[in-house]
Protein backbone atom coordinates (compact mmCIF):
# COMPACT_ATOMS: atom_id res chain seq x y z
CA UNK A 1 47.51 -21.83 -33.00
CA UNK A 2 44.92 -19.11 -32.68
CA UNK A 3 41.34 -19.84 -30.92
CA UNK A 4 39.60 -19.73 -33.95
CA UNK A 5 41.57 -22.12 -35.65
CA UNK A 6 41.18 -25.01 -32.42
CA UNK A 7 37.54 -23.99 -32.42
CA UNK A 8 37.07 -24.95 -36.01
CA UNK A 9 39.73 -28.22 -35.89
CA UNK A 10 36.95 -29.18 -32.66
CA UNK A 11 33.97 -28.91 -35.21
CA UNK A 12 35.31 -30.68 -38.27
CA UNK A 13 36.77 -33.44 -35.83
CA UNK A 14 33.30 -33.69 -34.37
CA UNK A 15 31.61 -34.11 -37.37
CA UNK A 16 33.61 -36.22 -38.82
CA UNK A 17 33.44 -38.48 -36.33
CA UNK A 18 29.63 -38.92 -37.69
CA UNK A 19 29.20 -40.54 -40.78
CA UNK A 20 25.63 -39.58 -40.81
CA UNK A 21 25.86 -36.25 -40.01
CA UNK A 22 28.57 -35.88 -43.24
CA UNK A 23 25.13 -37.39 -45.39
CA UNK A 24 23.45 -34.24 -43.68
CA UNK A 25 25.42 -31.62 -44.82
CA UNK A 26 25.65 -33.83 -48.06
CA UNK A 27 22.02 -33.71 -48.54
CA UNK A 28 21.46 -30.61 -47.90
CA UNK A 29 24.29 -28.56 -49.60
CA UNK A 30 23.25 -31.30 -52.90
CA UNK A 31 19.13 -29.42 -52.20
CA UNK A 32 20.80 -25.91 -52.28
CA UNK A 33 22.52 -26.04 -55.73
CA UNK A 34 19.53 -27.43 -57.09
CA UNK A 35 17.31 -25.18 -55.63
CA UNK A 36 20.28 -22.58 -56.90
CA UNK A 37 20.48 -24.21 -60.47
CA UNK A 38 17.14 -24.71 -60.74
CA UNK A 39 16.39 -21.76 -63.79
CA UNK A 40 19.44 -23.59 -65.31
CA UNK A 41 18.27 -27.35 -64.65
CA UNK A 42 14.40 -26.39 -65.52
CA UNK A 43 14.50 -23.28 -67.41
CA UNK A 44 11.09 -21.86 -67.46
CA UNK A 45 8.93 -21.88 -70.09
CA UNK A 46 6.51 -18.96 -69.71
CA UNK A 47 5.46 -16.21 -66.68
CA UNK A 48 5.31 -17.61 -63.43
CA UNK A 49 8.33 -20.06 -62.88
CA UNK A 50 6.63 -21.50 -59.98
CA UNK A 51 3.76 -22.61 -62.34
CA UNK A 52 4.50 -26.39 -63.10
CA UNK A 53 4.10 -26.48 -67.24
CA UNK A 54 1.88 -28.86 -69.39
CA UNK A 55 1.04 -29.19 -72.49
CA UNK A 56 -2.52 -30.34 -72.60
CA UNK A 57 -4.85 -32.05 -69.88
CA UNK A 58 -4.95 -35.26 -70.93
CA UNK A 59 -5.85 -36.89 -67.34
CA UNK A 60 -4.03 -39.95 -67.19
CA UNK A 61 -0.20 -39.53 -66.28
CA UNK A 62 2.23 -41.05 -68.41
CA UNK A 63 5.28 -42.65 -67.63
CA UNK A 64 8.79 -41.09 -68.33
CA UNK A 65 10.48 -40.08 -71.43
CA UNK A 66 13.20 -38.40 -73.00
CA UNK A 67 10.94 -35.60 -72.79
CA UNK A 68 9.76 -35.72 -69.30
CA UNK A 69 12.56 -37.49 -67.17
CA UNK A 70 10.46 -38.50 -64.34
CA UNK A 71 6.87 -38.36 -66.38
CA UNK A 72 3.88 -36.67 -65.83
CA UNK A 73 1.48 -36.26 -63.28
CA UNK A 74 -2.57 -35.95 -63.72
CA UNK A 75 -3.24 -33.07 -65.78
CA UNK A 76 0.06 -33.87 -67.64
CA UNK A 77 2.19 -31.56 -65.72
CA UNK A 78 5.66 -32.00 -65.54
CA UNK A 79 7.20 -33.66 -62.47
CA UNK A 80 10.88 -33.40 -63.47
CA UNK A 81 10.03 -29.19 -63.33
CA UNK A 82 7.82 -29.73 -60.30
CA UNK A 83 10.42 -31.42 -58.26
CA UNK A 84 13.26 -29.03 -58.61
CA UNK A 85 11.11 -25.58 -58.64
CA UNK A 86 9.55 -27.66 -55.32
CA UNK A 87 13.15 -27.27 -53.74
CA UNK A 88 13.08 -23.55 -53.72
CA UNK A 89 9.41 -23.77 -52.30
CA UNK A 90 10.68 -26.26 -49.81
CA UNK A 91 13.35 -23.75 -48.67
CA UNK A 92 11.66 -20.98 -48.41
CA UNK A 93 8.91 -22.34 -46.57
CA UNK A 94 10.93 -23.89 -43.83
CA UNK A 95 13.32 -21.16 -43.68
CA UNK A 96 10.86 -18.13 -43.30
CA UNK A 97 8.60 -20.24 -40.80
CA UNK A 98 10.94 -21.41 -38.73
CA UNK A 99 12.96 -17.87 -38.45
CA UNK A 100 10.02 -15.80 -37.95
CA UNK A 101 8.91 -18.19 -35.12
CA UNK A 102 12.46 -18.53 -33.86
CA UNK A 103 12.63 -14.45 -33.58
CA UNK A 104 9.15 -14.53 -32.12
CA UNK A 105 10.24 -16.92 -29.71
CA UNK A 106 13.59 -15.39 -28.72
CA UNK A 107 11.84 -11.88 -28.14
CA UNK A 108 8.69 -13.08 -25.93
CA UNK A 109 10.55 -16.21 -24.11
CA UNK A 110 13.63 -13.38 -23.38
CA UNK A 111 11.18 -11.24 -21.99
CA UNK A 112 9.03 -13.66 -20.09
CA UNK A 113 12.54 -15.66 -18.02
CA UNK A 114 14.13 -12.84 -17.38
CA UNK A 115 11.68 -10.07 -15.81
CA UNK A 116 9.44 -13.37 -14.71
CA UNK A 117 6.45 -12.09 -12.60
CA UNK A 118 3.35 -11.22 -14.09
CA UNK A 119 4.83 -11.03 -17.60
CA UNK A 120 5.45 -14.70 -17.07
CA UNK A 121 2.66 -16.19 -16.43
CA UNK A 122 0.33 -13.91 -18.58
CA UNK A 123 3.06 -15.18 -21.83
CA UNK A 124 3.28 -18.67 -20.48
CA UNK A 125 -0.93 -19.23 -19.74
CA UNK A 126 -0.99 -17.98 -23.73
CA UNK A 127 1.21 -20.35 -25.23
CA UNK A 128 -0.29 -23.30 -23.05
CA UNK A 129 -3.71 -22.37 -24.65
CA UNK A 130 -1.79 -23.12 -28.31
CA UNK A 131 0.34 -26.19 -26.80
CA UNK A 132 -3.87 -27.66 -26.00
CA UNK A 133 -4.78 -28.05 -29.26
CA UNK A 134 -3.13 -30.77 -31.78
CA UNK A 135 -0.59 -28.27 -34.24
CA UNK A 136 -1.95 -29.98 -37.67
CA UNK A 137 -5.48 -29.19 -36.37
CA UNK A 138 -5.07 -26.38 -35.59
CA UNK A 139 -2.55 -25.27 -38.78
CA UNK A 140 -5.95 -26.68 -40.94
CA UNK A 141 -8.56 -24.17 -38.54
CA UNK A 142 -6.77 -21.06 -39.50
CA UNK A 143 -6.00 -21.45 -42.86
CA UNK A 144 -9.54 -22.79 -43.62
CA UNK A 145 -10.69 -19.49 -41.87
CA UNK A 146 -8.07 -17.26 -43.64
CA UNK A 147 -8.65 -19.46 -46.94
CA UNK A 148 -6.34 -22.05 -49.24
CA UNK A 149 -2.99 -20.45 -50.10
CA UNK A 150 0.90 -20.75 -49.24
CA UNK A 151 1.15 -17.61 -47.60
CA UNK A 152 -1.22 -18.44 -45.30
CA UNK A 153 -0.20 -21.93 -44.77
CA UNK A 154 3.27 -19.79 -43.79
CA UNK A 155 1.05 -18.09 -41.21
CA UNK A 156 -0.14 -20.76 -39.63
CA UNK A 157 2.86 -22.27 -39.09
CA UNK A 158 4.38 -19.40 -37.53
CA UNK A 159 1.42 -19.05 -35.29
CA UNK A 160 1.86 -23.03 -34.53
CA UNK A 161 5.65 -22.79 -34.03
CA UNK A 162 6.43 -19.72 -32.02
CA UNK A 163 5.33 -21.24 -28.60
CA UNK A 164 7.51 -24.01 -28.55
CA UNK A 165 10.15 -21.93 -29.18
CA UNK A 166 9.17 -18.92 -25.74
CA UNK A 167 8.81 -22.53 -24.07
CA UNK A 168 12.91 -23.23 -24.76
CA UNK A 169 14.26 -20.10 -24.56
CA UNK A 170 12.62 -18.98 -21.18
CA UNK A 171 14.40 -22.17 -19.75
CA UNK A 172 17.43 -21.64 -21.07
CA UNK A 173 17.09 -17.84 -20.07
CA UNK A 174 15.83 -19.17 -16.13
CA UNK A 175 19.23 -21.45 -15.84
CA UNK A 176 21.53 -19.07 -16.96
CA UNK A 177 20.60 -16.06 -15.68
CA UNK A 178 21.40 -17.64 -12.31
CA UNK A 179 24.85 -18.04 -12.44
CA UNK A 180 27.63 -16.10 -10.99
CA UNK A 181 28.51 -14.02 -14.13
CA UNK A 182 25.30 -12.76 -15.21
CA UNK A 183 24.54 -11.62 -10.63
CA UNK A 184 28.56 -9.93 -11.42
CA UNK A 185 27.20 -8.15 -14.34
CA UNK A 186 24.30 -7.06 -12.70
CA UNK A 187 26.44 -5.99 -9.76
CA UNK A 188 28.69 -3.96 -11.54
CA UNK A 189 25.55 -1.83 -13.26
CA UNK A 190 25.59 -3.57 -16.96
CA UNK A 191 22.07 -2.94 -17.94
CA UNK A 192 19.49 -5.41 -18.87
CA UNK A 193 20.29 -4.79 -22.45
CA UNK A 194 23.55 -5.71 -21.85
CA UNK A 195 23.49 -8.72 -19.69
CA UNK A 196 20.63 -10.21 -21.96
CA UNK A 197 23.23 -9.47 -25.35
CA UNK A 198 27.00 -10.09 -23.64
CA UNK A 199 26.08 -12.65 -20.63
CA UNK A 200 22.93 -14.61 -21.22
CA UNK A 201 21.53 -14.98 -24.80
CA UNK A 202 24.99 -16.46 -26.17
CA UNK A 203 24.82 -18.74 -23.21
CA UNK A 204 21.42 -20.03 -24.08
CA UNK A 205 20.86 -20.12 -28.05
CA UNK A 206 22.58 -23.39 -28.73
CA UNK A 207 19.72 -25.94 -27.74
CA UNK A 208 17.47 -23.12 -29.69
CA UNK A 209 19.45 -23.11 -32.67
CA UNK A 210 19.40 -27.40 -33.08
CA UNK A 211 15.81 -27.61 -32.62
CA UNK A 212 15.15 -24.89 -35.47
CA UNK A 213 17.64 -26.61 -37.46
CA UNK A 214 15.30 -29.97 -36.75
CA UNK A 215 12.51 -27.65 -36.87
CA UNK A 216 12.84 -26.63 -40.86
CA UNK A 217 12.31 -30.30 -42.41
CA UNK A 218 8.95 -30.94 -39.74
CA UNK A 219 7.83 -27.46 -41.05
CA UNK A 220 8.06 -28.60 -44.77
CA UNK A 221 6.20 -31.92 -43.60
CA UNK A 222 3.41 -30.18 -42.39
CA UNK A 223 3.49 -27.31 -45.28
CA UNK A 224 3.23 -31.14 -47.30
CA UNK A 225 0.48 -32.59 -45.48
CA UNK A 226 -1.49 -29.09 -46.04
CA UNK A 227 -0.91 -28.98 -49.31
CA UNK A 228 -1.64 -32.62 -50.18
CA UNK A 229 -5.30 -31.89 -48.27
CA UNK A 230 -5.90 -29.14 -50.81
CA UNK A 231 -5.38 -26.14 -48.27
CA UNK A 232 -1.89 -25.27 -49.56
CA UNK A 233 -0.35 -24.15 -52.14
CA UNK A 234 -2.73 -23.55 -55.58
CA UNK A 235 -2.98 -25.84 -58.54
CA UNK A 236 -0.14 -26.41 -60.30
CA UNK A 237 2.00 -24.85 -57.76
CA UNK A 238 5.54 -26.02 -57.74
CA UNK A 239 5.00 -27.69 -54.38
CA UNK A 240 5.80 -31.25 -53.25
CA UNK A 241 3.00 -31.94 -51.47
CA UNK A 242 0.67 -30.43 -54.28
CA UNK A 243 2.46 -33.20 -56.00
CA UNK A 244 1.44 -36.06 -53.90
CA UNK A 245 -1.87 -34.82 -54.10
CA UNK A 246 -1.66 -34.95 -57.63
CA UNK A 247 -0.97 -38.59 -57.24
CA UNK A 248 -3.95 -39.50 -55.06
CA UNK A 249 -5.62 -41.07 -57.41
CA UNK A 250 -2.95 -42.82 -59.33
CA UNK A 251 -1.49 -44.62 -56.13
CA UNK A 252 -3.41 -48.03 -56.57
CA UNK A 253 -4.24 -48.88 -60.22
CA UNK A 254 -7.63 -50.74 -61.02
CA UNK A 255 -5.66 -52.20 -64.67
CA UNK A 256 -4.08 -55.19 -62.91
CA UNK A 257 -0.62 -53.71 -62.54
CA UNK A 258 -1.04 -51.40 -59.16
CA UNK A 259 2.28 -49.98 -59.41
CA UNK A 260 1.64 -49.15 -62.97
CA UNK A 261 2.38 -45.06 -62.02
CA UNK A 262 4.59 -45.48 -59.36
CA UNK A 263 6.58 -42.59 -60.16
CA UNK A 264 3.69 -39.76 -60.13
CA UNK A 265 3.68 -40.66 -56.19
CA UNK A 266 7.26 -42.20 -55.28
CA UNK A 267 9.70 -39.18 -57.20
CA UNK A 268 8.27 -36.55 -55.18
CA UNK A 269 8.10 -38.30 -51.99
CA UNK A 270 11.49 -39.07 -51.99
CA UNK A 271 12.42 -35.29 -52.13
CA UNK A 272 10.32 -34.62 -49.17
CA UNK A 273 11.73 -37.97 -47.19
CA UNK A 274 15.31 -36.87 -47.89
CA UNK A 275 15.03 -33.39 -47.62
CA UNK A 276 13.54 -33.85 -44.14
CA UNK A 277 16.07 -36.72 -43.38
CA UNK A 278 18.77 -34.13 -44.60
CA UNK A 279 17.48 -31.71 -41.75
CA UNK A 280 17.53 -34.08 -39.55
CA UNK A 281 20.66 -35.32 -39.49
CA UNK A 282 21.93 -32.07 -39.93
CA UNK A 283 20.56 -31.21 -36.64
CA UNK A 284 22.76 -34.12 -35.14
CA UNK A 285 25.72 -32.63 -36.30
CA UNK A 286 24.53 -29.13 -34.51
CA UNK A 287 23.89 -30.92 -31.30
CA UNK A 288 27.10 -32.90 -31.16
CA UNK A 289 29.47 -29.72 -32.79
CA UNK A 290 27.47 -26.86 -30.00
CA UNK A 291 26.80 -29.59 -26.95
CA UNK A 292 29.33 -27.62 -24.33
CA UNK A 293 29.24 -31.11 -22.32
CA UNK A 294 31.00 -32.97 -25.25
CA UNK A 295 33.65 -30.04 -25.40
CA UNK A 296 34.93 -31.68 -22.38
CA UNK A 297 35.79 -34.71 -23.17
């Protein structure tokens, strides 16, 4: 039996040993076909596929149908389209923020563990002056300065994210790079390209690579929170948290029945809650599958 078969025998033993992290990967492969199928499950109408339809703006939502599976929100815009064109916004929010400040991270944290020195504590003094201030707070300054949008929501998570990641990394880097393979590498005149690719890096991504995993549902959280505050993405975006914010004012009804439009609030906060539960989870499976310390047992 060849490495690569034990390796991958270890990893579907550990996560089957999980019953929770099997709902993780079941959540979020069951998010990627729909945000796959989604021109097939809500073929759009017109232009912009992102661009929830309606088909007038009568205010008050109404409750589903044969024509609108789970209603409509204020403004009579579909939530059935809004939910599963919100998937592909969901994705691509918490992929692209979460990779740009994981490579952000990986390049400055690298840089600042392993030369150490000045570098150091110039890189490290800069991302304690981010770590001061509270991320949503400071996620709502710079997009209220740069103005309301999704791309610049994406910005400000990026510029929110990328310290936390320099923060892991250069610990990682400043354990490994003091063990006796990475001093025989040096001895033997790899260069600093080298050691960083072949000895160190693969020795210290794991941890990285579980907390970005954990990372992408808290990103889509706070892309939702922005969003439902009106700083996010525009109106009648294809965005979950536009959605909530939709709902606002349909959460507690004056008419005597206050769950009377329930579903213009509870539908699309169940796709964030199990999209970011999905994450989550899925993160467990990381950290029990790449832990080296469980690999012994």
């Amino acid at each position: 039996m060849g490495p690569a078969v034990k390796e991958l025998k270890f990893i579907l033993s550990r996560v089957e040993q999980s019953p929770l992290s099997v709902a993780g990967i079941a959540i979020i492969v069951f998010y990627i076909a729909l945000a796959l199928l989604a021109p097939v499950l809500a073929p759009p109408p017109y232009g912009d596929p992102y661009m929830i339809p309606h088909e007038r703006w009568f205010p008050t939502p109404q409750p589903p149908s044969s024509k609108h599976p789970f209603g409509t929100a204020e403004g009579q815009l579909d939530i059935y389209y809004g939910v599963v064109w919100g998937t592909r916004t969901a994705f691509r929010i918490g992929i692209w923020v979460v990779a740009v400040s994981l490579a952000i991270g990986l390049i400055t944290g690298t840089i600042s563990g392993y030369y150490g020195g000045v570098i150091d504590e110039v890189m490290m003094r800069f991302t304690d002056i981010i770590f001061a201030f509270p991320a949503l707070i400071l996620c709502m300054a710079v997009v209220a300065a740069l103005g309301p949008g999704l791309d610049n929501v994406l910005l400000a998570l990026v510029l929110v994210g990328w310290p936390f990641y320099t923060r892991l990394i250069r610990g990682e880097i400043l354990r490994v790079k003091q063990e006796d393979y990475v001093e025989a590498a040096k001895a033997v005149g790899c260069s600093d390209l080298r050691v960083l690719v072949r000895h160190i890096l693969p020795n210290s991504i794991y941890p990285v690579l579980i907390v970005a995993t954990l990372d992408i549902g808290a990103v889509v959280l706070t892309a939702a929170a922005l969003s439902f505050l009106g700083l996010g993405a525009p109106t009648g975006y294809a965005d979950w948290g536009q959605m909530i914010n939709y709902s606002q004012n349909w959460i507690w009804s004056a008419a005597g029945n206050p769950w009377q439009y329930w579903y213009v609030f509870i539908i699309p906060g169940l796709f964030i809650f199990t999209f970011v539960l999905g994450w989550n989870l899925l993160g467990d499976a990381l950290r029990d599958v790449l832990d080296p310390t469980l690999r012994r047992r």
